[in-house]
N, C-alpha and C. Protein backbone atom coordinates (compact mmCIF):
# COMPACT_ATOMS: atom_id res chain seq x y z
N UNK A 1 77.42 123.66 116.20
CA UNK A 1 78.16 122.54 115.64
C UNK A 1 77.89 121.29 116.46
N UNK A 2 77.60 119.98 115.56
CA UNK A 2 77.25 118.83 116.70
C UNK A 2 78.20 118.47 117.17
N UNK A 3 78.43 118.14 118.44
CA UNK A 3 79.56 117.59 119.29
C UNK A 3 79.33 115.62 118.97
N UNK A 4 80.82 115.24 118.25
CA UNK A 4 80.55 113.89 118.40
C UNK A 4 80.70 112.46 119.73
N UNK A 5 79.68 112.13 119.76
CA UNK A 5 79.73 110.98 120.99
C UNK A 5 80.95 110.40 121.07
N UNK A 6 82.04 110.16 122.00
CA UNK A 6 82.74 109.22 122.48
C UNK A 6 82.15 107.97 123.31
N UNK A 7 83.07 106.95 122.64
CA UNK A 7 82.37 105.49 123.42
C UNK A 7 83.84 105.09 123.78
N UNK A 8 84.12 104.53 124.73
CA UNK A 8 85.53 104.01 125.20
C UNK A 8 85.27 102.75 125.74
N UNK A 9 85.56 101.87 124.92
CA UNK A 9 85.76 100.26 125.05
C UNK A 9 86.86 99.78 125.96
N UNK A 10 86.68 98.48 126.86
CA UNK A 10 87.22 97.99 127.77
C UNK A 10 87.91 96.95 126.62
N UNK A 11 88.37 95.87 127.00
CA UNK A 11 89.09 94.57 126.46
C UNK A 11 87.92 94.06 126.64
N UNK A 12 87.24 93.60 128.09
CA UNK A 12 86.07 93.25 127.59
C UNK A 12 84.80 93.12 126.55
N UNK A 13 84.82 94.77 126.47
CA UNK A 13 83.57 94.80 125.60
C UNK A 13 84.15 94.46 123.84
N UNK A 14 85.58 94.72 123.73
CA UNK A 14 86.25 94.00 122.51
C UNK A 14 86.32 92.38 122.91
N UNK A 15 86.04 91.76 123.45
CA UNK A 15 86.02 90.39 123.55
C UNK A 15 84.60 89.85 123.54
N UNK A 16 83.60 90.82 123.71
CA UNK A 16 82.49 90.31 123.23
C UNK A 16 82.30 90.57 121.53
N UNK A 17 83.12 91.34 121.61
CA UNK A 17 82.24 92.02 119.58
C UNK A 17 83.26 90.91 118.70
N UNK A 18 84.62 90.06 119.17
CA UNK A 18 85.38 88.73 118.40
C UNK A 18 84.37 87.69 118.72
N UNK A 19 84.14 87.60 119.98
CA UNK A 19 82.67 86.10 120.06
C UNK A 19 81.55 86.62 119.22
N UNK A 20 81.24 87.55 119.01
CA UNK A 20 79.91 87.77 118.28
C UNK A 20 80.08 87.29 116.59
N UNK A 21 81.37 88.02 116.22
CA UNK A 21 81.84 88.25 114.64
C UNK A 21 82.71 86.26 114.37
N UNK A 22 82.53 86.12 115.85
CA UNK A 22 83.43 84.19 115.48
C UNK A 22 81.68 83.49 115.26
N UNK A 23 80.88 84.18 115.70
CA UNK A 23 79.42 83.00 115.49
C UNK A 23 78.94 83.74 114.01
N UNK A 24 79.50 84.39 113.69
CA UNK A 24 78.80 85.00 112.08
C UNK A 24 79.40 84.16 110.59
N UNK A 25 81.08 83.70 111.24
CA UNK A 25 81.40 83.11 109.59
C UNK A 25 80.92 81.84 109.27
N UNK A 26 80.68 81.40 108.01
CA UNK A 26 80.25 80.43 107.88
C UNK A 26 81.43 79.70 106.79
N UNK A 27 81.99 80.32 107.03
CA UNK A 27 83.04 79.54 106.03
C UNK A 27 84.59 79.44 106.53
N UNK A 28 85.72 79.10 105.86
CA UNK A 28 87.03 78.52 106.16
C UNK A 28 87.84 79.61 105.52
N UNK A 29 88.51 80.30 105.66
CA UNK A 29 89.59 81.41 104.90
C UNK A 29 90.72 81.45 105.13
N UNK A 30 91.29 81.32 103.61
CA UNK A 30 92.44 80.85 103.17
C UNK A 30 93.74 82.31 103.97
N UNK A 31 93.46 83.19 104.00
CA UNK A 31 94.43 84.15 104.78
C UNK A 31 93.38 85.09 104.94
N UNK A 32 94.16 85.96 105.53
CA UNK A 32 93.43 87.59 106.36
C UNK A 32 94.50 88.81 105.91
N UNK A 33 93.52 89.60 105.60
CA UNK A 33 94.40 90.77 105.48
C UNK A 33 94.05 92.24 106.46
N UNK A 34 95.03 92.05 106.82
CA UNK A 34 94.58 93.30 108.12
C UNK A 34 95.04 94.85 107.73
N UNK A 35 94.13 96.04 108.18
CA UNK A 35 94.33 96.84 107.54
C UNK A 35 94.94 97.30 108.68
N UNK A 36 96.67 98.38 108.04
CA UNK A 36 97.00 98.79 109.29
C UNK A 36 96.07 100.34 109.50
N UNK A 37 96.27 100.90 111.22
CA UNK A 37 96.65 100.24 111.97
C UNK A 37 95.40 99.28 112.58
N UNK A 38 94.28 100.21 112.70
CA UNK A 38 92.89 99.53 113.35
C UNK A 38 92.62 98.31 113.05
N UNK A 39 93.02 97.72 112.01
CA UNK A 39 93.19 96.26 112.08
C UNK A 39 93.79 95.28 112.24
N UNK A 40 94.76 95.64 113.15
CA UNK A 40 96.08 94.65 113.71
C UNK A 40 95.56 94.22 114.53
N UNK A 41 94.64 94.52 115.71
CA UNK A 41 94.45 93.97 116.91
C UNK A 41 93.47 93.25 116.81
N UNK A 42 92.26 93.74 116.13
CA UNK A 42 91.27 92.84 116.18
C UNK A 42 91.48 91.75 114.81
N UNK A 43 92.38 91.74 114.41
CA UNK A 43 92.61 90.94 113.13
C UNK A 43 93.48 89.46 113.74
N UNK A 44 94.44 90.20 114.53
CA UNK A 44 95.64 89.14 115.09
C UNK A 44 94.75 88.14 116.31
N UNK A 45 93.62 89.10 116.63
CA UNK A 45 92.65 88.21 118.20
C UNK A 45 92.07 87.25 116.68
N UNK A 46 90.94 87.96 115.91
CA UNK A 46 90.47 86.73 115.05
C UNK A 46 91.17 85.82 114.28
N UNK A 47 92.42 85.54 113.97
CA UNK A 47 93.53 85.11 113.37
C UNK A 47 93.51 83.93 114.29
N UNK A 48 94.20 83.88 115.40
CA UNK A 48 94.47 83.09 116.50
C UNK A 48 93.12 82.22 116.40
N UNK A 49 91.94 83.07 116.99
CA UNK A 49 90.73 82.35 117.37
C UNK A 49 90.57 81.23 116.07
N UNK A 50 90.58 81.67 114.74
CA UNK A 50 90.42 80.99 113.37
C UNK A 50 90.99 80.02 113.08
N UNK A 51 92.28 80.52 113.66
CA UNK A 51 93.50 79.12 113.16
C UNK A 51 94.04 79.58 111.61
N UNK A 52 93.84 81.02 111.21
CA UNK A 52 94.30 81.34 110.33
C UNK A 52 95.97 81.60 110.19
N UNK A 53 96.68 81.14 108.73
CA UNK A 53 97.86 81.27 109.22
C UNK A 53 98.86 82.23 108.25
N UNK A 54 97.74 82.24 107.12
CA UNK A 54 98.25 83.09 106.21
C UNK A 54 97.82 84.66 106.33
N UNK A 55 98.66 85.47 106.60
CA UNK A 55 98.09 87.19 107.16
C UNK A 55 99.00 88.15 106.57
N UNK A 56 98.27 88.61 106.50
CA UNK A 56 98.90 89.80 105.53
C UNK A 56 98.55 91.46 105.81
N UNK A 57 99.21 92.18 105.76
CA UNK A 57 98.63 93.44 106.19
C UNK A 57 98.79 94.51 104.52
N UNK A 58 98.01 95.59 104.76
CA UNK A 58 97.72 96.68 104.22
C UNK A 58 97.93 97.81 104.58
N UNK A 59 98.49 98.91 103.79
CA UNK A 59 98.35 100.20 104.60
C UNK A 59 97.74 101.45 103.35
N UNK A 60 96.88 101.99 103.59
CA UNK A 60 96.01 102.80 102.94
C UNK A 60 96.00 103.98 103.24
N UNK A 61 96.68 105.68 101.84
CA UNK A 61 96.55 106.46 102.28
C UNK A 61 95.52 107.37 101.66
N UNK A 62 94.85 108.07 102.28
CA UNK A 62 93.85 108.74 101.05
C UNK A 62 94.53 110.25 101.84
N UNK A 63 95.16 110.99 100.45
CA UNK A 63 95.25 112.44 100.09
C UNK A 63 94.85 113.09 100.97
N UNK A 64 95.13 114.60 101.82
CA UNK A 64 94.57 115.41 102.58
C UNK A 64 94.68 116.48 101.93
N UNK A 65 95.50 116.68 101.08
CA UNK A 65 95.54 118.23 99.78
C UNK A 65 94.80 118.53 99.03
N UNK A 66 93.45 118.15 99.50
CA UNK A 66 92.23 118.42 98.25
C UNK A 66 91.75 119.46 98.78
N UNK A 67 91.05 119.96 98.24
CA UNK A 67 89.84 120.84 98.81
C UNK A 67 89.27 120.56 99.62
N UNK A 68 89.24 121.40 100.67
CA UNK A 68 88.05 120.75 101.44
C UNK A 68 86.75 120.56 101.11
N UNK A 69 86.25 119.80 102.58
CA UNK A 69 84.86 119.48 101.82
C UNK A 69 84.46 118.01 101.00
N UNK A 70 83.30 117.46 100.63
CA UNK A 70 83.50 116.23 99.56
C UNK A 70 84.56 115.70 98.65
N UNK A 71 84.96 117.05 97.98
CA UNK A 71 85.94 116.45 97.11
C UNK A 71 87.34 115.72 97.54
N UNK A 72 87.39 116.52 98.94
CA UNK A 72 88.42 115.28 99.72
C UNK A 72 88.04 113.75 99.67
N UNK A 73 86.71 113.71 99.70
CA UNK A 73 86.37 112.14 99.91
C UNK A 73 86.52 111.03 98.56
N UNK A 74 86.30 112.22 97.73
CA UNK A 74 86.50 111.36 96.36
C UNK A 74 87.56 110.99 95.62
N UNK A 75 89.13 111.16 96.48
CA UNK A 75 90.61 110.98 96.60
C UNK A 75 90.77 109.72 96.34
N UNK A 76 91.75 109.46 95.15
CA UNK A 76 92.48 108.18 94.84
C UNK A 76 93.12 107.90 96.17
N UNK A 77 92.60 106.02 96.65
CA UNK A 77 93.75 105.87 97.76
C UNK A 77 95.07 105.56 96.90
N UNK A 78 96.28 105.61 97.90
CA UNK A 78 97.60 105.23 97.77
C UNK A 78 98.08 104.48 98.91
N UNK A 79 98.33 102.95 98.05
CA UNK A 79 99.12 101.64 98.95
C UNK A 79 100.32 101.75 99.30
N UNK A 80 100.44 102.34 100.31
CA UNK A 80 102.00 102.03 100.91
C UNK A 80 102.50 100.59 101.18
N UNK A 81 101.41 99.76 101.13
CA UNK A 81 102.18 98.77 101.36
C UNK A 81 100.57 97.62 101.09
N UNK A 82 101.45 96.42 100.62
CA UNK A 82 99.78 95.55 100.44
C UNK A 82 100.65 93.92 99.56
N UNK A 83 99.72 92.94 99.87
CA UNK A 83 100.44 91.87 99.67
C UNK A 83 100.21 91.85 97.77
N UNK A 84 101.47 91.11 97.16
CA UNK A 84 100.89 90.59 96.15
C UNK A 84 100.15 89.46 95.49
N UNK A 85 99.87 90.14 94.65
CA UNK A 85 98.73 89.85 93.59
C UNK A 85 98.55 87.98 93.50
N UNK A 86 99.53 87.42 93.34
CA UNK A 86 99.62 85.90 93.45
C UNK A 86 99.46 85.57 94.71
N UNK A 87 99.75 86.21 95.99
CA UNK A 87 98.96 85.41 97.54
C UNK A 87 97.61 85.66 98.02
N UNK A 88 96.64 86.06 96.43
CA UNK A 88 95.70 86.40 96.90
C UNK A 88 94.60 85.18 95.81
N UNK A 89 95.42 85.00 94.49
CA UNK A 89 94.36 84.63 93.83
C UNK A 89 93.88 83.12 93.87
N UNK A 90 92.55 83.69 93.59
CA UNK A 90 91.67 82.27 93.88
C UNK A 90 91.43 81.82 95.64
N UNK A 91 91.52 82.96 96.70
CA UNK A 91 92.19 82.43 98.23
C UNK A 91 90.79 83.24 98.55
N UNK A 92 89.99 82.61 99.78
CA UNK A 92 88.92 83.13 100.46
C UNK A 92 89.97 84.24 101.85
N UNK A 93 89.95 85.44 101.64
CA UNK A 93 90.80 86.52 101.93
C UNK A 93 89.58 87.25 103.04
N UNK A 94 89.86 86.87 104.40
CA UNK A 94 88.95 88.07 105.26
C UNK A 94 89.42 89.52 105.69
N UNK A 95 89.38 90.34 104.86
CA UNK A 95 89.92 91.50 105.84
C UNK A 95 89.35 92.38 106.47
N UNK A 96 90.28 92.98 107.33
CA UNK A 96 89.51 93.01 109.03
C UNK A 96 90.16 94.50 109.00
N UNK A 97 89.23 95.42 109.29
CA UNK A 97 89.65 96.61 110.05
C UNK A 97 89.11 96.95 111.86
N UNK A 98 88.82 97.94 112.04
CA UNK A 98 88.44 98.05 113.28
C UNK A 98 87.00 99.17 113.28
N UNK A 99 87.10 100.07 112.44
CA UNK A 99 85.49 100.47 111.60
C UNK A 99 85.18 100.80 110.61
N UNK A 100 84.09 100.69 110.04
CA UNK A 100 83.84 100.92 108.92
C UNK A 100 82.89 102.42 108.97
N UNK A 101 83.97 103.51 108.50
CA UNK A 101 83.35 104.59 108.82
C UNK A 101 82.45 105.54 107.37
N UNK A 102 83.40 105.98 106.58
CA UNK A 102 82.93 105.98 105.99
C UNK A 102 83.08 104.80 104.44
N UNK A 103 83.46 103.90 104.84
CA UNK A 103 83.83 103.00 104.08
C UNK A 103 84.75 102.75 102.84
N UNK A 104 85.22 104.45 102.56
CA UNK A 104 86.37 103.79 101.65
C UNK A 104 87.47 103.35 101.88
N UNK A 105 88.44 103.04 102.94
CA UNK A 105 89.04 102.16 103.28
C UNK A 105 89.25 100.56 102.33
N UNK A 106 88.07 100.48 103.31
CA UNK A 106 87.74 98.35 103.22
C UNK A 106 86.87 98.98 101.55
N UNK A 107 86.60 99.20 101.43
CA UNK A 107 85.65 99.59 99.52
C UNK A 107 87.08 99.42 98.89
N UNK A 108 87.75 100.05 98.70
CA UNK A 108 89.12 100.18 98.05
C UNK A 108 90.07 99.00 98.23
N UNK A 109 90.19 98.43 99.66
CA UNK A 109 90.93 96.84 99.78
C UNK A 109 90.13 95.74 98.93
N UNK A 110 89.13 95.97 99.41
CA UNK A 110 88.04 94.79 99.08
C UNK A 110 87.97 94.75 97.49
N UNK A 111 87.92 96.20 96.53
CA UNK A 111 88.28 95.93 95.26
C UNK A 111 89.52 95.56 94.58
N UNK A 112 90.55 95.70 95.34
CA UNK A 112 91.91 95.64 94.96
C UNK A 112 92.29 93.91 95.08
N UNK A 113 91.33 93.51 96.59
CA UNK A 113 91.43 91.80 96.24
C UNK A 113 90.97 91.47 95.13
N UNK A 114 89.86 91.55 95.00
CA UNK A 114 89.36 91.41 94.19
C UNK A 114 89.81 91.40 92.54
N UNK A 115 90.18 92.17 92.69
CA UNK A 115 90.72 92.53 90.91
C UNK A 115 92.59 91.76 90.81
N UNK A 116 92.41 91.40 92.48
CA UNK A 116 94.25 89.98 91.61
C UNK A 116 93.50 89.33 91.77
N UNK A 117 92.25 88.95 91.99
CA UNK A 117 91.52 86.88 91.45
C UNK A 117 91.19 86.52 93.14
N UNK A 118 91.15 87.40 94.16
CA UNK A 118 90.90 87.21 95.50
C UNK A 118 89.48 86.63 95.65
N UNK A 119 88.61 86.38 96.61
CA UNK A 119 87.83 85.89 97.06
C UNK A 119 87.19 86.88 98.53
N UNK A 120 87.06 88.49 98.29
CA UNK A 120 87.21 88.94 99.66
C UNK A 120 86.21 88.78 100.58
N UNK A 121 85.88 88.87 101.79
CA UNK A 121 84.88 89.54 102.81
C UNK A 121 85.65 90.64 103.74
N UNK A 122 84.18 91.24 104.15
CA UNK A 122 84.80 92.73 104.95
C UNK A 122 84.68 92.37 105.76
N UNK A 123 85.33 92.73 106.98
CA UNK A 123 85.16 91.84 108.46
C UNK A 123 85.46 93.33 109.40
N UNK A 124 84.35 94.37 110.77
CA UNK A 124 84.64 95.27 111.62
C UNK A 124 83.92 94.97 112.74
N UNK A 125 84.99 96.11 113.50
CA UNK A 125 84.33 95.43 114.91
C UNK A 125 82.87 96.53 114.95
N UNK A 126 83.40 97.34 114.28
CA UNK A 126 81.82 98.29 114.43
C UNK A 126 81.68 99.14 112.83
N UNK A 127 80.62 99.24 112.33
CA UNK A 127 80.01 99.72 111.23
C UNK A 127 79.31 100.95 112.03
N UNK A 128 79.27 102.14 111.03
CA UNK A 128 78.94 103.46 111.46
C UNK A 128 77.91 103.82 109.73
N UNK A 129 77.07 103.16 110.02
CA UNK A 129 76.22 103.27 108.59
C UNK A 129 75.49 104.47 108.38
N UNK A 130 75.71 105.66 109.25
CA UNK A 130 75.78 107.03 109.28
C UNK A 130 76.98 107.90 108.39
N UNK A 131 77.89 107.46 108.88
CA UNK A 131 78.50 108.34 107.55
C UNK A 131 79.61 107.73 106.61
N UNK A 132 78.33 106.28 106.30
CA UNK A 132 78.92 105.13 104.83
C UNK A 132 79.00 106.05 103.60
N UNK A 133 79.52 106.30 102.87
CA UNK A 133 79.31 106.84 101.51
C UNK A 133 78.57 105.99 100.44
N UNK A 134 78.45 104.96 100.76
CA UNK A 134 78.30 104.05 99.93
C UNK A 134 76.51 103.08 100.08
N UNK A 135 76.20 103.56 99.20
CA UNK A 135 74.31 103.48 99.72
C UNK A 135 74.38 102.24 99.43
N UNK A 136 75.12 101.34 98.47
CA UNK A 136 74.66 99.68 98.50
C UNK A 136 75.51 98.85 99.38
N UNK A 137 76.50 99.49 99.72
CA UNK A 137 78.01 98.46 99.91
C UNK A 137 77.70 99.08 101.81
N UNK A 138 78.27 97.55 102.27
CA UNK A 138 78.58 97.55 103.89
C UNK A 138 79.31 96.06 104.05
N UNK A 139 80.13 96.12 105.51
CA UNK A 139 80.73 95.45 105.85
C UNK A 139 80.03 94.38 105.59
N UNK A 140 80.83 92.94 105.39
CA UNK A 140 80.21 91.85 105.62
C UNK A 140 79.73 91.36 106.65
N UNK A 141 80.46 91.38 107.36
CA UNK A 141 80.31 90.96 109.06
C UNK A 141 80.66 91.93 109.62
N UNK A 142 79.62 92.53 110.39
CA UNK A 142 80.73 93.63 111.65
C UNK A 142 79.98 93.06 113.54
N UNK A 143 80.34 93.49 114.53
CA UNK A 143 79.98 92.96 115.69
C UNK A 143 79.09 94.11 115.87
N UNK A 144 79.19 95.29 115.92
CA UNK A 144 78.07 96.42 116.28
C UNK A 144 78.11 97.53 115.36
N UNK A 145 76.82 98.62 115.53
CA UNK A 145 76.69 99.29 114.79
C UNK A 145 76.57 100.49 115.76
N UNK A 146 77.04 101.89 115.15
CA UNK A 146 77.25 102.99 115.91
C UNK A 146 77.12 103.77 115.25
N UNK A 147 76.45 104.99 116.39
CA UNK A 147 77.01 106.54 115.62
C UNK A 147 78.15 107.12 116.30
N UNK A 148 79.26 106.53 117.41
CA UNK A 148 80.33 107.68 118.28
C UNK A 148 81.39 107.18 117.55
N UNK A 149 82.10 107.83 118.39
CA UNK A 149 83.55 107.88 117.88
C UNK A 149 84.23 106.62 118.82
N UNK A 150 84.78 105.33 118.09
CA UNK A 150 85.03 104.60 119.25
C UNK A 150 86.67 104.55 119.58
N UNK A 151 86.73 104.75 121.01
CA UNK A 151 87.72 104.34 121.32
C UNK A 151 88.23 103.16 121.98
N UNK A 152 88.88 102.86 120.96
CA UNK A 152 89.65 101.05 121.37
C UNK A 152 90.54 101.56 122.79
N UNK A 153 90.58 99.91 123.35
CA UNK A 153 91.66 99.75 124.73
C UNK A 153 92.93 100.22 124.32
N UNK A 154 93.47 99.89 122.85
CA UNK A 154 94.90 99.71 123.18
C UNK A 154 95.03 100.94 122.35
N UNK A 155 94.26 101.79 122.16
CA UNK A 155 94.54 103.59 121.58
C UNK A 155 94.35 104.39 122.85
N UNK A 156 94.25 104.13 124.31
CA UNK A 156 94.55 104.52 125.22
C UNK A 156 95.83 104.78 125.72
N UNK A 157 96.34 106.23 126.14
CA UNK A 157 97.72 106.50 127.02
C UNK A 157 97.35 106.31 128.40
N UNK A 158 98.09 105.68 129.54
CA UNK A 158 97.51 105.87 130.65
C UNK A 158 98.96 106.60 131.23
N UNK A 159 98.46 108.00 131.62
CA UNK A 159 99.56 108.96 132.21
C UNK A 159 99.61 109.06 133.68
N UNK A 160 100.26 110.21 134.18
CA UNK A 160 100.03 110.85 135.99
C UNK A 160 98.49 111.30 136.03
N UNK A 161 97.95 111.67 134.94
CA UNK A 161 96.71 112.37 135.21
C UNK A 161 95.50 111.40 134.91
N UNK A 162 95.46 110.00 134.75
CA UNK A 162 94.73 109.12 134.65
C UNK A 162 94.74 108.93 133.00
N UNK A 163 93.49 108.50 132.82
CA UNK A 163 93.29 107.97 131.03
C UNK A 163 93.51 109.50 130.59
N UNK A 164 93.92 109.21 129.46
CA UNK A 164 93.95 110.20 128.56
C UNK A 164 93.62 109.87 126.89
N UNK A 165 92.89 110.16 126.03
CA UNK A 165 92.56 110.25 124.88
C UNK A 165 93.47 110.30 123.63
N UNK A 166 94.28 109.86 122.77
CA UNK A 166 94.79 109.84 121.53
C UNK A 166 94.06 110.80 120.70
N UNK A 167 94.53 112.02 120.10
CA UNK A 167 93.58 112.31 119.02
C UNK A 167 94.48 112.63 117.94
């Protein structure tokens, strides 16, 4: 069985991948929608940096009672929570997760702007175009591209026994 790579990010190395993803937009956006949770942190750092003031969050569940296997993947999501339909339309809407793994997440936000009259882009701090489902569709902007498993600063416990891992 392949063992997957861990990568464990400093604040630093997340403060280079917001300078990288702040020299990529080329445009002005009307709000942000952050997906919870992986996109609170790096959403609220690009928010600030932007001068964005309109934000909005999302929360996305996709089913675990399927079969295993693919057919799990092909699960209707369910919005626990998501802005409406009128603070979106006609509005250049960036939303921001933290990866784009296998992409239905941000695929599923990004159509849902879309279809109240939104204006979306995908915005991650890392794209994993290894296990995208999606052979045409990828983030709009992401800061890096990977195959590990990344672990963010602030998904760190620090205990008696030093760092310890969230899983």
């Amino acid at each position: 069985m392949h063992q997957i790579r861990r990568e464990l990010l400093s604040w630093e190395d997340v403060d280079k991948l917001v300078d990288h993803l702040l020299n990529q937009f080329n445009t002005n956006y009307e709000g942000m929608l952050m997906i919870s949770r992986g996109g609170i942190v790096p959403g609220g750092l690009l928010a600030e940096a932007m001068h964005i003031l309109s934000i909005f969050t999302a929360s996305v569940n996709f089913p675990l009672e399927l079969p295993e296997g693919d057919a799990r993947l092909l699960a209707w999501p369910k919005y626990l929570q998501f802005p409406e339909d009128d603070l979106l339309i006609g509005k250049r809407i960036l939303i921001v997760d933290d990866v784009w793994g296998s992409g239905r997440t941000l695929t599923s936000v990004r159509n849902r702007v879309a279809s109240a009259g939104g204006l979306p882009h995908t915005c991650v701090l890392h794209f994993n175009p290894y296990r995208n489902l999606f052979d045409n569709c990828r983030p709009d902007f992401y800061g890096a591209i990977t195959d590990a498993y990344i672990v963010y600063p602030w998904e760190i416990r620090r205990g008696q026994e030093g760092i310890m891992l969230d899983t």
